[in-house]
N, C-alpha and C. Protein backbone atom coordinates (compact mmCIF):
# COMPACT_ATOMS: atom_id res chain seq x y z
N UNK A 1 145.40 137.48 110.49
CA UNK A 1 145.28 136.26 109.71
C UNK A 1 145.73 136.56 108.29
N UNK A 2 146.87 136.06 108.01
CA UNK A 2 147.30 135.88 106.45
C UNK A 2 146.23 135.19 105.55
N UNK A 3 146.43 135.63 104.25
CA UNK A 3 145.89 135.30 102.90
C UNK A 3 145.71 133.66 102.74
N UNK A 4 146.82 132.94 102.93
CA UNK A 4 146.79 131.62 102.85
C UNK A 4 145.79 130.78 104.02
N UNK A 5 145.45 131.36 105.32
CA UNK A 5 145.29 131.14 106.30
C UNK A 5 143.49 131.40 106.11
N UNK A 6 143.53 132.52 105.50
CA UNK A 6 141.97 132.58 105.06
C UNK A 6 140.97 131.65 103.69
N UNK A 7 142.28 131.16 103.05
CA UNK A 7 141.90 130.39 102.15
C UNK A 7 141.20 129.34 102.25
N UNK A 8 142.71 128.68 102.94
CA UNK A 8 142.23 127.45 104.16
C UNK A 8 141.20 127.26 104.52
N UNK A 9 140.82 128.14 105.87
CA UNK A 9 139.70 128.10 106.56
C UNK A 9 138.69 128.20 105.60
N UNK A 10 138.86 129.05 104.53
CA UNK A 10 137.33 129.42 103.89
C UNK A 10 136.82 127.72 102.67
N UNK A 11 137.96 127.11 102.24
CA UNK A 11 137.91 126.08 101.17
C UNK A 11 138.01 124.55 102.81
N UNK A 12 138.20 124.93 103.88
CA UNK A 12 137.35 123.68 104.67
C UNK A 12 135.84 124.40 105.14
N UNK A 13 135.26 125.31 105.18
CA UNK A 13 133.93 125.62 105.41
C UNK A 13 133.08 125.50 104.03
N UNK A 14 133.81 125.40 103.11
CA UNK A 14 132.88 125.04 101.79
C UNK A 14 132.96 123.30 101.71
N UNK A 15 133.84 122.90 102.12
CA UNK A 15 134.12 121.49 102.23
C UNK A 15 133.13 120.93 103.52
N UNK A 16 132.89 121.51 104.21
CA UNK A 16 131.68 121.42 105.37
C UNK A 16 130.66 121.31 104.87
N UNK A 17 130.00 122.74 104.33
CA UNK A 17 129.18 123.06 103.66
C UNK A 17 128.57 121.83 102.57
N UNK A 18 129.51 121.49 101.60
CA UNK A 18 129.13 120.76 100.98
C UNK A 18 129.25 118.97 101.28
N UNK A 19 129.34 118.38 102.25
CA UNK A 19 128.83 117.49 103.16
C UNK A 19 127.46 117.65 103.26
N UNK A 20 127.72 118.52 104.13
CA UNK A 20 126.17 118.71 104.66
C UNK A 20 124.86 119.09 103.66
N UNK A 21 125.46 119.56 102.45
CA UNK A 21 123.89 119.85 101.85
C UNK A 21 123.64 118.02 101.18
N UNK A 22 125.01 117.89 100.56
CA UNK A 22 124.98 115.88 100.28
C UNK A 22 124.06 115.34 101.32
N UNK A 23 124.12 115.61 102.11
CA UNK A 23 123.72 114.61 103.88
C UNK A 23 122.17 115.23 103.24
N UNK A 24 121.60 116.33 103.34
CA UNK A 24 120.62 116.67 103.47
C UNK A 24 119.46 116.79 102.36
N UNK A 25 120.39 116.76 100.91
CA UNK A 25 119.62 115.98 99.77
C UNK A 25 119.26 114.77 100.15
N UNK A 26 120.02 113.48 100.46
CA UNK A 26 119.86 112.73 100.87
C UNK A 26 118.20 112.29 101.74
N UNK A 27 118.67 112.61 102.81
CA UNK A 27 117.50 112.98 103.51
C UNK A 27 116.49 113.24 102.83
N UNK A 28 116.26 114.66 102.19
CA UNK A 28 114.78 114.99 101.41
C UNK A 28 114.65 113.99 100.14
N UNK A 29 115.79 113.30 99.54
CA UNK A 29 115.67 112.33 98.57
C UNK A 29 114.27 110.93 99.00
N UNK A 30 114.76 110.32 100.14
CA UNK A 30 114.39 109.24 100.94
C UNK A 30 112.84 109.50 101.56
N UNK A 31 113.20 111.17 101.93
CA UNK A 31 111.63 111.16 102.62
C UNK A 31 110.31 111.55 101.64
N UNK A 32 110.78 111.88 100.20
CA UNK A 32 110.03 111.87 99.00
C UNK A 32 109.40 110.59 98.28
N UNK A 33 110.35 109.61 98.30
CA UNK A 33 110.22 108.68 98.22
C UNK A 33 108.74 108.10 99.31
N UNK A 34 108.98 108.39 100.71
CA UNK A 34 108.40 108.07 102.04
C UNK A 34 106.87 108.51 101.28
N UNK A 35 106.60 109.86 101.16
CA UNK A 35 105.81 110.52 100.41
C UNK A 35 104.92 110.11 99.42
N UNK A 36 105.46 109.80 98.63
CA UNK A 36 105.18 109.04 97.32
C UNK A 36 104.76 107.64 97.83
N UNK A 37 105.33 106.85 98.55
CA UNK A 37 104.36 105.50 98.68
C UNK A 37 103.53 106.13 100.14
N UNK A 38 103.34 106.46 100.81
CA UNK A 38 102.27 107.29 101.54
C UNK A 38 101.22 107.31 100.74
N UNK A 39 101.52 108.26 99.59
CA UNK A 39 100.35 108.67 98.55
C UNK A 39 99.65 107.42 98.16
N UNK A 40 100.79 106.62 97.61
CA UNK A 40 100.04 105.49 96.58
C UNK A 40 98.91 104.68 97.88
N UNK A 41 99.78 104.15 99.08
CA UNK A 41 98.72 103.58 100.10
C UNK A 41 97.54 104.33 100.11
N UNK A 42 97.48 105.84 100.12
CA UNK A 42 96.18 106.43 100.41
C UNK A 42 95.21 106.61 99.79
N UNK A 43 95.92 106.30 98.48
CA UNK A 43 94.95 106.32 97.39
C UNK A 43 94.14 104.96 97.27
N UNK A 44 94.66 103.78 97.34
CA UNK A 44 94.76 102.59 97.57
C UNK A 44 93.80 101.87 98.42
N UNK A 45 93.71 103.08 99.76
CA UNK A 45 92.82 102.41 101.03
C UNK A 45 91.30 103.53 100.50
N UNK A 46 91.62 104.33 100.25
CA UNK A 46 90.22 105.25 99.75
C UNK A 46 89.75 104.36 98.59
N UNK A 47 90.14 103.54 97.24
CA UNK A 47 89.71 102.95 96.39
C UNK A 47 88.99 101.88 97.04
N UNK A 48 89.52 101.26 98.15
CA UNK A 48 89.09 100.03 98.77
C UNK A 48 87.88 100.55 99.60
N UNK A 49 87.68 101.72 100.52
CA UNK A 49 86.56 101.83 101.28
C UNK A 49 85.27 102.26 100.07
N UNK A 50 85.96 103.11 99.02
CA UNK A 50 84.75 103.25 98.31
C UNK A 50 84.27 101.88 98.06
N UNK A 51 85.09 100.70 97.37
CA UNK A 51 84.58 99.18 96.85
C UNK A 51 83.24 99.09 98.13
N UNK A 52 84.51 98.80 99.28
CA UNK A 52 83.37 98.36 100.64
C UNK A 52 82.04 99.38 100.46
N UNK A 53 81.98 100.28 100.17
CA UNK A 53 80.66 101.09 100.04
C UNK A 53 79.51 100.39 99.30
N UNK A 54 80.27 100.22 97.97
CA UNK A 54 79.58 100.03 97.28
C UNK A 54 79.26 98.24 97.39
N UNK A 55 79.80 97.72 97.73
CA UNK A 55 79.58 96.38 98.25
C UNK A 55 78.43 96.26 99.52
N UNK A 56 78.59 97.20 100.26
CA UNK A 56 77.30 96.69 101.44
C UNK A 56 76.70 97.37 101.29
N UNK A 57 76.19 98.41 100.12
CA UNK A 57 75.24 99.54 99.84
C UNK A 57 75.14 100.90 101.03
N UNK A 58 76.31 101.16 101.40
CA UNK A 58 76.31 102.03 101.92
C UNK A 58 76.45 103.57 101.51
N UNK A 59 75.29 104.73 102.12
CA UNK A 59 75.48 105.53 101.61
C UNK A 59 75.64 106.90 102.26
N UNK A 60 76.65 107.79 102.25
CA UNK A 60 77.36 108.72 103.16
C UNK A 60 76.17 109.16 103.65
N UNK A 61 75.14 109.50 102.79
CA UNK A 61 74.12 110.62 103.45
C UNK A 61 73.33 109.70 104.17
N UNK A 62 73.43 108.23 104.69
CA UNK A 62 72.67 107.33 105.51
C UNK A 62 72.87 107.90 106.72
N UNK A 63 71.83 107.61 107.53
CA UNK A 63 72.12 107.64 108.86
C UNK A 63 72.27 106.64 110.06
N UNK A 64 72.70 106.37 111.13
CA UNK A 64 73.22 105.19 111.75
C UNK A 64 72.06 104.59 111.92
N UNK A 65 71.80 103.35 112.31
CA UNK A 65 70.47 103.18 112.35
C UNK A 65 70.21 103.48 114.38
N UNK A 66 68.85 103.26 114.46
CA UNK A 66 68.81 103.87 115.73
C UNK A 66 69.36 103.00 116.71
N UNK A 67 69.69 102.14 116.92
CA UNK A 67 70.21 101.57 118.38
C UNK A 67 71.79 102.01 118.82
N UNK A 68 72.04 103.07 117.31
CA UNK A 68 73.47 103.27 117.81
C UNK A 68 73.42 104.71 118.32
């Protein structure tokens, strides 16, 4: 394999290469995002069960009452 021939091949495997990491920022871009409103919902539904807590006087260290 000649000089020119290795060039080639080597400047389309960086041209590959750099597709694919584009493609795959991408990807981890979007699923951070995914992440991030994940978080905010979870934070969101924990603020709300504490409210409900404190709304029907419920308290962790209660126990079920007996018929359950």
């Amino acid at each position: 394999m000649n000089l020119e021939q290795r060039i080639v091949e080597l400047e389309s495997r960086q041209a590959f290469q750099d597709d694919t990491i584009a493609a795959l920022n991408d990807v981890l871009v979007e699923q951070q995002r995914i992440v991030e409103r994940l978080q905010l919902q979870l934070a969101a539904l924990a603020r709300r069960q504490e409210e409900m807590q404190g709304q029907f006087g419920l308290d962790e260290g209660e126990a079920p009452p007996p018929h359950y």
